[in-house]
C-alpha atoms as a PDB file:
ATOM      1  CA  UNK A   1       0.000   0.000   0.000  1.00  0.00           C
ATOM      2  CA  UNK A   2       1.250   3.258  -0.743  1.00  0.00           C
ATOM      3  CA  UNK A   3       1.846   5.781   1.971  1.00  0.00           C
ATOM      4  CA  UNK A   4      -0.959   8.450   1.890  1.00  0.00           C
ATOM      5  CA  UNK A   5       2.534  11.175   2.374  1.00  0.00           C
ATOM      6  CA  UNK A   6       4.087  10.156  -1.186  1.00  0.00           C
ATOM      7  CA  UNK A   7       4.701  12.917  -3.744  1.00  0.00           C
ATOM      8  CA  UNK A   8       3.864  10.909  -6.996  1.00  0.00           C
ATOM      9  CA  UNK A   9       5.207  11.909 -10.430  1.00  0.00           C
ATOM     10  CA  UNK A  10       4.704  10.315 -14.118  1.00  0.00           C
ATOM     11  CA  UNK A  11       7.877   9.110 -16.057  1.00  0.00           C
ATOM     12  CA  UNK A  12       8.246   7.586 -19.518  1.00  0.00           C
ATOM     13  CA  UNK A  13      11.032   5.093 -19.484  1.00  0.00           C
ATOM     14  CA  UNK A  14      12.101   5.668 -23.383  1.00  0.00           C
ATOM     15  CA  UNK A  15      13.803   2.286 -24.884  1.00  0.00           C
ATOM     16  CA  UNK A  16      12.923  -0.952 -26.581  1.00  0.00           C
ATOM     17  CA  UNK A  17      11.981  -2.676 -23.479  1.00  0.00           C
ATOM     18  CA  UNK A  18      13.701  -6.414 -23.132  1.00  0.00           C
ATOM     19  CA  UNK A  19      13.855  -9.530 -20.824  1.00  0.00           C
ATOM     20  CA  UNK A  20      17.786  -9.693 -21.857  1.00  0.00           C
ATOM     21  CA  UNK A  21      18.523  -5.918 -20.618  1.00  0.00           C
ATOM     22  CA  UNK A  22      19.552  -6.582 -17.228  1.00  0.00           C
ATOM     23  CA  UNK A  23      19.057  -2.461 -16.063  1.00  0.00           C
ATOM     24  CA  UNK A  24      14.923  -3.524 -17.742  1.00  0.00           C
ATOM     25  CA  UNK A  25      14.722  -6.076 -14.919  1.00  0.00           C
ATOM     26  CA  UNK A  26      15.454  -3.924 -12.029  1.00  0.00           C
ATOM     27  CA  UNK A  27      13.398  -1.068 -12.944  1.00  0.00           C
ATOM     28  CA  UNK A  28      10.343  -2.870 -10.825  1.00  0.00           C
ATOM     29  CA  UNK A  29      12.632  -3.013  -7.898  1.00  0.00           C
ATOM     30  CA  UNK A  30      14.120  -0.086  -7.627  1.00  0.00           C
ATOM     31  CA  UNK A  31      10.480   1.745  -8.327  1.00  0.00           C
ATOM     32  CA  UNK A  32       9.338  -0.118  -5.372  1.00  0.00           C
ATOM     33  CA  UNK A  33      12.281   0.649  -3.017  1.00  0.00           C
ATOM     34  CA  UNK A  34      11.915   4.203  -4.333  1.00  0.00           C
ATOM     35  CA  UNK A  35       8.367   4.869  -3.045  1.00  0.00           C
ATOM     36  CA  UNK A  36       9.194   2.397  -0.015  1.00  0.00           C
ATOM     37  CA  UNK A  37      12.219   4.019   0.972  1.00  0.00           C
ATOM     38  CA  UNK A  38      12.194   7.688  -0.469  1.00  0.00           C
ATOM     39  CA  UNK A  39       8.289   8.199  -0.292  1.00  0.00           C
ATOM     40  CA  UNK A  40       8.669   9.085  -4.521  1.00  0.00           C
ATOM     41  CA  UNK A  41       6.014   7.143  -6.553  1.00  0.00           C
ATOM     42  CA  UNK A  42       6.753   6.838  -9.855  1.00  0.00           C
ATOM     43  CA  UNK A  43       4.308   6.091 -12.421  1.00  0.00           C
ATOM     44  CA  UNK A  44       6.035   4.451 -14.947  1.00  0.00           C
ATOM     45  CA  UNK A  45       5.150   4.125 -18.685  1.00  0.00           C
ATOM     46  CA  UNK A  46       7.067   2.249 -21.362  1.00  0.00           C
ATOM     47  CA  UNK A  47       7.948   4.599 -24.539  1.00  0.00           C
ATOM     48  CA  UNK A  48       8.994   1.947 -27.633  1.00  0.00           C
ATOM     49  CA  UNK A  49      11.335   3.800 -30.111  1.00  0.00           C
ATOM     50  CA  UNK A  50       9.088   3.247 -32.582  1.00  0.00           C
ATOM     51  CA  UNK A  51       6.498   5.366 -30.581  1.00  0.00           C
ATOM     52  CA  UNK A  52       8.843   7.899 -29.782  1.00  0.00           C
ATOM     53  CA  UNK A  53       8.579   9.271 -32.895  1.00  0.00           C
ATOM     54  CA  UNK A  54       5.438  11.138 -32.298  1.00  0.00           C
ATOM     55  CA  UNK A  55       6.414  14.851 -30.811  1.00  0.00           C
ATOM     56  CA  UNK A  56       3.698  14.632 -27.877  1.00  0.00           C
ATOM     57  CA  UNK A  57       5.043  10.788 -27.102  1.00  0.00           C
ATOM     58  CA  UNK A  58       6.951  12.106 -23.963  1.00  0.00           C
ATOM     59  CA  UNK A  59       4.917  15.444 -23.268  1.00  0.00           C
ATOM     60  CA  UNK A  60       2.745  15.658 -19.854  1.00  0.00           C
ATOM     61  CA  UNK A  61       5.170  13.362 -18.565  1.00  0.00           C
ATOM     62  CA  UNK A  62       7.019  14.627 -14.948  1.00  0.00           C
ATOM     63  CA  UNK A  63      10.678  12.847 -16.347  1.00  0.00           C
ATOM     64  CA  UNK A  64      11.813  11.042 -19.346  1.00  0.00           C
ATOM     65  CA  UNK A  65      14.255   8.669 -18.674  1.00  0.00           C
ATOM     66  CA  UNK A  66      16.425   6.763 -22.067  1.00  0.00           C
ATOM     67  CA  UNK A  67      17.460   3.090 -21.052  1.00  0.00           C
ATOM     68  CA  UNK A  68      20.619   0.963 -22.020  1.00  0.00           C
ATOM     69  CA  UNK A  69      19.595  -1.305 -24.642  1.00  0.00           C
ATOM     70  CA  UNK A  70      20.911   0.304 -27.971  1.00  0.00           C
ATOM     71  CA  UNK A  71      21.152  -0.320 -30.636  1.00  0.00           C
ATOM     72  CA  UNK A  72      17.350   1.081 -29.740  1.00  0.00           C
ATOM     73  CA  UNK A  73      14.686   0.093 -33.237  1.00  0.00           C
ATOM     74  CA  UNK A  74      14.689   3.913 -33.575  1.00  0.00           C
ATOM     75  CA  UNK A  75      16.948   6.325 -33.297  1.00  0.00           C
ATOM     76  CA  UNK A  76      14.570   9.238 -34.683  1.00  0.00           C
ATOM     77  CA  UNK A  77      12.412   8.215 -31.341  1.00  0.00           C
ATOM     78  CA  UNK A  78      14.514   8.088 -29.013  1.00  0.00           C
ATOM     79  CA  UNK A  79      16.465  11.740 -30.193  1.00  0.00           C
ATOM     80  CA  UNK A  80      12.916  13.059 -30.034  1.00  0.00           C
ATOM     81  CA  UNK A  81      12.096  12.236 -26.778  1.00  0.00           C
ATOM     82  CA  UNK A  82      15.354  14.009 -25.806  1.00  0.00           C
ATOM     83  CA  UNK A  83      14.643  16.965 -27.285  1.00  0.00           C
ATOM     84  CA  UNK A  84      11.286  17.245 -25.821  1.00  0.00           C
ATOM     85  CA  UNK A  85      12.529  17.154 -22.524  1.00  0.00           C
ATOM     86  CA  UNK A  86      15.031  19.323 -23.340  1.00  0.00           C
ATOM     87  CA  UNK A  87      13.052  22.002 -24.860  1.00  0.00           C
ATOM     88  CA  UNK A  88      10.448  21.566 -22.590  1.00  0.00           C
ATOM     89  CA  UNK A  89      12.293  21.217 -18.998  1.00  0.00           C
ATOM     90  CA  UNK A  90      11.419  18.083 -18.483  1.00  0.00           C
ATOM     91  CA  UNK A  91      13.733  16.337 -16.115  1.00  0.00           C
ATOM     92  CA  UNK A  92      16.032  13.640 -18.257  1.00  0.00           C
ATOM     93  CA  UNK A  93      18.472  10.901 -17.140  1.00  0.00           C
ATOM     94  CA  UNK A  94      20.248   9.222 -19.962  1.00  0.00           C
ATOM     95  CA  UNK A  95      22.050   6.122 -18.710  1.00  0.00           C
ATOM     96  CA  UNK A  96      24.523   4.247 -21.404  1.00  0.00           C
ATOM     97  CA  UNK A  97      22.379   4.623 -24.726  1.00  0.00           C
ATOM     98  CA  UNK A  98      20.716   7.299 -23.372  1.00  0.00           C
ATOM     99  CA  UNK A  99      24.100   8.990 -22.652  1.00  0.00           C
ATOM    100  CA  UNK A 100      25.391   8.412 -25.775  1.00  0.00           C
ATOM    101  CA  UNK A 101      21.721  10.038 -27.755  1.00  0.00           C
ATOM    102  CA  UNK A 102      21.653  12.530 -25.659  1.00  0.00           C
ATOM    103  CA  UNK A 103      25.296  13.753 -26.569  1.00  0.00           C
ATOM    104  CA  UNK A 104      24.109  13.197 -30.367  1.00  0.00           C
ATOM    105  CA  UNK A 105      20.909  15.115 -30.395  1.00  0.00           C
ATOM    106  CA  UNK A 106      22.407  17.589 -29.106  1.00  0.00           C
ATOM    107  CA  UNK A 107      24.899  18.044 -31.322  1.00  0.00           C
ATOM    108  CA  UNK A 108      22.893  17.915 -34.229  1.00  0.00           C
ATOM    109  CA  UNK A 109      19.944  20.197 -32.720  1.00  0.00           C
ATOM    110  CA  UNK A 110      21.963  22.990 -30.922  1.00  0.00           C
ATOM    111  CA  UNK A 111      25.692  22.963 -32.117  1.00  0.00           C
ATOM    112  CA  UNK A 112      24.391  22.596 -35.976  1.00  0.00           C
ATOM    113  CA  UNK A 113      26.548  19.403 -36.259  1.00  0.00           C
ATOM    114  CA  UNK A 114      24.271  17.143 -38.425  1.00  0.00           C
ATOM    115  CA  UNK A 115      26.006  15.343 -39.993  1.00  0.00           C
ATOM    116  CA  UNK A 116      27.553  13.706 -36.777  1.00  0.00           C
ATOM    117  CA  UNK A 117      26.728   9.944 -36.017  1.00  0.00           C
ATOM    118  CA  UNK A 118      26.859   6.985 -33.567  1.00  0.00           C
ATOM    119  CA  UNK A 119      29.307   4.330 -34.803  1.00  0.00           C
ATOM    120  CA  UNK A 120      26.915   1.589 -33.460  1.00  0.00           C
ATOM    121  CA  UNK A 121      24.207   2.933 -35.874  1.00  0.00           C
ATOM    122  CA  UNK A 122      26.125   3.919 -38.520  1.00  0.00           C
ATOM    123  CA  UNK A 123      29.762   2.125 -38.587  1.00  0.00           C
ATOM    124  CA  UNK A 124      30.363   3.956 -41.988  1.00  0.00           C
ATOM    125  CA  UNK A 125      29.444   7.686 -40.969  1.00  0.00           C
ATOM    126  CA  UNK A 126      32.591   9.899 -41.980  1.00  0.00           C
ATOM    127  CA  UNK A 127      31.381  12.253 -38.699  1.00  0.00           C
ATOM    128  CA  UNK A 128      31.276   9.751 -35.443  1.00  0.00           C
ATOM    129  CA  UNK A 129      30.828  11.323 -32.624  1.00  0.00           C
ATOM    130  CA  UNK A 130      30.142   8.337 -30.575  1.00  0.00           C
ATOM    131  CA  UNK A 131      33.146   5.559 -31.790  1.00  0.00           C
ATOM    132  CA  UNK A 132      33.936   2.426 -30.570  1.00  0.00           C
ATOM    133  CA  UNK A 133      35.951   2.621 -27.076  1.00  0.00           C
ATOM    134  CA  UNK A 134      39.635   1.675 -27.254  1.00  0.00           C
ATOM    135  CA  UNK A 135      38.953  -0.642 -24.252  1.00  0.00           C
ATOM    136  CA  UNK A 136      35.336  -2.185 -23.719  1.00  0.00           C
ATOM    137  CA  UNK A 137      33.881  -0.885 -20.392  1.00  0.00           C
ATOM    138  CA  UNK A 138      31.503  -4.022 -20.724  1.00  0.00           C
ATOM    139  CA  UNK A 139      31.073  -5.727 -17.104  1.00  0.00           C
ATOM    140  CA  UNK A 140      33.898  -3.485 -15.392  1.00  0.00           C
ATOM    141  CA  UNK A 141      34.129  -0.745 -12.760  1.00  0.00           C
ATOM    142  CA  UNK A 142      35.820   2.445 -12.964  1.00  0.00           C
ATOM    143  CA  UNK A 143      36.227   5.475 -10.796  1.00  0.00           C
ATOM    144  CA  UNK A 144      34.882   8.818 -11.798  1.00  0.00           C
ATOM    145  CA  UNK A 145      35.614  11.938 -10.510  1.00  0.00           C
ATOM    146  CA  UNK A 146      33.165  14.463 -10.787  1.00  0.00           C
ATOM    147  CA  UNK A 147      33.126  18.418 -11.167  1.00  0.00           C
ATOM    148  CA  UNK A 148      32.717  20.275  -7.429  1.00  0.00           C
ATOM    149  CA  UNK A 149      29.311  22.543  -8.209  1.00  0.00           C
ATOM    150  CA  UNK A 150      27.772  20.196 -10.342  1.00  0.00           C
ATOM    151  CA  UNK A 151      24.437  18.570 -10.652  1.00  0.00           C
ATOM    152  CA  UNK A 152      26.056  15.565 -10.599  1.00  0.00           C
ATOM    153  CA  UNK A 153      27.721  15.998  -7.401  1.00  0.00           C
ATOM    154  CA  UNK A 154      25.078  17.756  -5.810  1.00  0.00           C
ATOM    155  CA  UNK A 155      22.835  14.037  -6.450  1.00  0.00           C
ATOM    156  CA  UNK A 156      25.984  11.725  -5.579  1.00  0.00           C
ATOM    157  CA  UNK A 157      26.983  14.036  -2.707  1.00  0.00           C
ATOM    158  CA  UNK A 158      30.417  13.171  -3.638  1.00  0.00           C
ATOM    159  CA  UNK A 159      33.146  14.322  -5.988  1.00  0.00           C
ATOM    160  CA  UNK A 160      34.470  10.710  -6.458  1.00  0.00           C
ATOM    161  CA  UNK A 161      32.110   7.966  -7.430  1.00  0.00           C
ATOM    162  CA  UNK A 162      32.844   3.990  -8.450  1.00  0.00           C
ATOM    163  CA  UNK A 163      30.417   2.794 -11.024  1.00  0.00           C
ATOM    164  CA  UNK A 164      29.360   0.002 -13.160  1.00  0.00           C
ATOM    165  CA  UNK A 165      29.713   0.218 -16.990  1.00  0.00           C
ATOM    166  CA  UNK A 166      28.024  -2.097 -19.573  1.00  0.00           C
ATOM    167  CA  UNK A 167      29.223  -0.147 -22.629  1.00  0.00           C
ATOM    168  CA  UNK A 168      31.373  -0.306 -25.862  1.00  0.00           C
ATOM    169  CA  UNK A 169      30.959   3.175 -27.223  1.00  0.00           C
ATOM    170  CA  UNK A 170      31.687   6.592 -25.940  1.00  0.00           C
ATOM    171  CA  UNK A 171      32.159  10.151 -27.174  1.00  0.00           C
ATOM    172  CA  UNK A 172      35.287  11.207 -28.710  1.00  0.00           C
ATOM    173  CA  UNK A 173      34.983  14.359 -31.191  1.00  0.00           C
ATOM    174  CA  UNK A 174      33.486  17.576 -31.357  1.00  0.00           C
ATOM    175  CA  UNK A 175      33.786  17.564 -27.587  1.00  0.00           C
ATOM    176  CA  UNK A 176      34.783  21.643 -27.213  1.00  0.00           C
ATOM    177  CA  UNK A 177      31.904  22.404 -29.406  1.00  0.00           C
ATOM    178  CA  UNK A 178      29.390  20.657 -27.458  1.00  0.00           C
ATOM    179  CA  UNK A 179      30.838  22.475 -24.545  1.00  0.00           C
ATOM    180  CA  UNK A 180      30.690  25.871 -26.114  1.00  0.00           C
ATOM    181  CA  UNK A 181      27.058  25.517 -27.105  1.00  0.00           C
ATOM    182  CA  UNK A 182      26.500  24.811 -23.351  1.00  0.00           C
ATOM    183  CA  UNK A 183      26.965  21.354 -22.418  1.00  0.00           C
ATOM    184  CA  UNK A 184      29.077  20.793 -19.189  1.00  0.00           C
ATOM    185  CA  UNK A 185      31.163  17.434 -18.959  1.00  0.00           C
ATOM    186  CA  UNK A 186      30.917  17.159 -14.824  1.00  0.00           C
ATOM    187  CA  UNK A 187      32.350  13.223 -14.447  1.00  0.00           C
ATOM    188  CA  UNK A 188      35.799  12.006 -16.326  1.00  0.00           C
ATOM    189  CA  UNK A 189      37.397   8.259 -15.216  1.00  0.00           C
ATOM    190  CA  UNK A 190      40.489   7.948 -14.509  1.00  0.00           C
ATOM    191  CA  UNK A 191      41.624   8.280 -17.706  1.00  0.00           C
ATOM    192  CA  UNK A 192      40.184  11.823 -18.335  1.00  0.00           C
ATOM    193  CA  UNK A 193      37.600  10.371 -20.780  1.00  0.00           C
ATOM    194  CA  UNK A 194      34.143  11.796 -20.126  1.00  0.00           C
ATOM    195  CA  UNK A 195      31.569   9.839 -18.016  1.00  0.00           C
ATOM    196  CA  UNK A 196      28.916  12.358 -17.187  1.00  0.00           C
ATOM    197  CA  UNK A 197      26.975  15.407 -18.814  1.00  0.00           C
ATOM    198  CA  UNK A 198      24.527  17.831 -17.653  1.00  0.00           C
ATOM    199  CA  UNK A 199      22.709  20.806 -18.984  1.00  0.00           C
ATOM    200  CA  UNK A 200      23.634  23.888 -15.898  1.00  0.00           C
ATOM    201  CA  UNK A 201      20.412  25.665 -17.217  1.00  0.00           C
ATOM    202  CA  UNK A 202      17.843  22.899 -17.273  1.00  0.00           C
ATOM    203  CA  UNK A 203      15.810  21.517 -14.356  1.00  0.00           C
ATOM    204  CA  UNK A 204      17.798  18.595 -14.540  1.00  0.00           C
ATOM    205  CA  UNK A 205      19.612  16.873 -17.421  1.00  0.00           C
ATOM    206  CA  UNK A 206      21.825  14.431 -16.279  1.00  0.00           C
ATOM    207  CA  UNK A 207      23.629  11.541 -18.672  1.00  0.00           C
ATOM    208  CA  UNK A 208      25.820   9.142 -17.419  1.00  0.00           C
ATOM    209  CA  UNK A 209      28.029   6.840 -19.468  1.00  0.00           C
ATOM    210  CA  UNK A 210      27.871   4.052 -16.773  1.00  0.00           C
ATOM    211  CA  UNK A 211      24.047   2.515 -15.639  1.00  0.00           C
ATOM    212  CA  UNK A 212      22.862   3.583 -12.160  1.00  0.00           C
ATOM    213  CA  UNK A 213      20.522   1.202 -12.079  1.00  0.00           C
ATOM    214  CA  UNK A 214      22.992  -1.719 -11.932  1.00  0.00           C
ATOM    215  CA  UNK A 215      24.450  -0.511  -8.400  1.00  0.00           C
ATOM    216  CA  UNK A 216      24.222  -3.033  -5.254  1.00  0.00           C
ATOM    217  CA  UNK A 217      21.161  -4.897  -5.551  1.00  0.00           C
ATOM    218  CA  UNK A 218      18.505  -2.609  -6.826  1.00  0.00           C
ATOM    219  CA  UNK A 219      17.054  -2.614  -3.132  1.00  0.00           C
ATOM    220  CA  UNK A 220      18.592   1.126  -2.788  1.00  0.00           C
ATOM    221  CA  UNK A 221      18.046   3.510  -5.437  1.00  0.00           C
ATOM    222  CA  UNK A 222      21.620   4.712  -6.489  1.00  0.00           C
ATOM    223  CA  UNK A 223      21.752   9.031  -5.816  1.00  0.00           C
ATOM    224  CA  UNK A 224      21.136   9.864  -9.570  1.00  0.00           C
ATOM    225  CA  UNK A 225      17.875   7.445  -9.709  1.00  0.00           C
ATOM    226  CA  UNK A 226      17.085   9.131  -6.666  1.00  0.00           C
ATOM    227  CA  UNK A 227      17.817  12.858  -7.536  1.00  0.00           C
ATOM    228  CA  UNK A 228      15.406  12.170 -11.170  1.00  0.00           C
ATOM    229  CA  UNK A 229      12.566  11.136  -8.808  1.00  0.00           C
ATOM    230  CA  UNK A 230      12.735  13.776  -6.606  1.00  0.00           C
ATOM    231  CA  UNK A 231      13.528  16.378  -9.511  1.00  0.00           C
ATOM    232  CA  UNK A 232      10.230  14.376 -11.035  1.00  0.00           C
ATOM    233  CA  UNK A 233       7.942  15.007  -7.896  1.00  0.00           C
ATOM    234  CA  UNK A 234       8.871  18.267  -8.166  1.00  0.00           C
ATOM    235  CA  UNK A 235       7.793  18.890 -11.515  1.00  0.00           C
ATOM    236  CA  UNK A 236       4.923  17.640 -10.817  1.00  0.00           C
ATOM    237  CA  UNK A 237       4.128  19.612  -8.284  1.00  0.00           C
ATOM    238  CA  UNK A 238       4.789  22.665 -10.288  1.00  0.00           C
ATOM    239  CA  UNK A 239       2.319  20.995 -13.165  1.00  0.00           C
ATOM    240  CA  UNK A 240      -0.261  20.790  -9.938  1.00  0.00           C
ATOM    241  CA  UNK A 241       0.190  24.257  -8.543  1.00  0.00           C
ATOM    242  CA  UNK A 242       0.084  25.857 -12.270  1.00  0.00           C
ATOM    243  CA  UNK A 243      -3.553  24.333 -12.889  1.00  0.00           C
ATOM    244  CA  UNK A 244      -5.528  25.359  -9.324  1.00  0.00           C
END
């Protein structure tokens, strides 16, 4: 039974949902020890690609989150849903995938880079932005140190993090123009390569390279799943108060 004090919120989980994408499985637990533990009810909807594609596919909604699980059926979709939330201050989280789309939409959509491409979706693109990582982060762990000031520290409460990666690709190019049109890189590993972007002027955009939702045993939302809900509740409550 839900406590009569949670704050309750609607989010579209964007992504070609899957019995074979281990971050898919946990989603129920972690939504459970999120109102359980945290008091934030989420009211989650599955967003196919495919269905993406339709501009008010993610609109209404309190936070769009974009899965793992890419190569996602389409990548028009899923870039749309981004920009929605975007545009439209929408709280986002892009974990893996979602990291890597959210990096490409918006350098096609703000920095006028359109021609840019993910390697995974289009190995023979003479623009990558997102290439093939010299070393597989698939099934390790890595430090990341993140930015003092940031929205990422201010939801991990901590300027050093160790997190688990599931991922082959990552960005590489056009990294000072994304950064120039706004983008802040707030979490590099150990190896200076960049782990985590944010948007300083949204309500909260946050992508991570590694998956949240993989840490411990799903029983205790990690800080970003956490700091989405609550930016989520609050949005909501915004929604509320601008409709009385």
């Amino acid at each position: 039974m839900t406590n009569p004090a949670a704050r309750t919120a609607r989010i579209a989980l964007v992504g070609d949902r899957s019995p074979n994408v281990v971050s898919h499985t946990r989603l129920p637990l972690i939504l459970d020890a999120l109102a359980e533990h945290d008091r934030l009810v989420l009211d989650a909807y599955w967003i196919p690609s495919e269905d993406a594609e339709a501009a008010d596919a993610v609109r209404g909604f309190d936070a769009v989150w974009v899965l793992p699980g890419s190569p996602y059926r389409s990548e028009a979709g899923v870039l749309s849903a981004i920009r929605t939330a975007r545009v439209e201050g929408i709280p986002f989280l892009g974990t893996c995938g979602g990291f890597q789309h959210a990096l490409l939409e918006y350098a096609r959509d703000v920095c006028g880079l359109t021609r840019v491409a993910h390697a995974e979706n289009d190995p023979d693109a003479e623009d990558l932005l997102i290439e093939p990582l010299a070393c597989s982060l698939v099934g390790h762990e890595s430090a990341v140190t993140i930015e003092p000031g940031s929205l990422a520290e201010s939801s991990i409460g901590s300027e050093r993090t160790v997190e688990r990666y599931f991922c082959s690709y990552g960005p590489t190019r056009h990294l000072d123009t994304l950064r120039a049109h706004g983008l802040r890189f707030s979490g590099h590993d150990e190896d200076g390569h960049v782990r985590i972007a944010e948007l300083p002027d949204h309500p909260f955009f946050l992508a991570t390279l590694f998956q949240p939702e993989l840490s411990g045993d799903g029983s205790r939302p990690h800080p970003v799943v956490r700091a989405l809900a609550q930016a989520a509740v609050e949005h909501a409550g915004r929604e509320q108060g601008a409709t009385v």
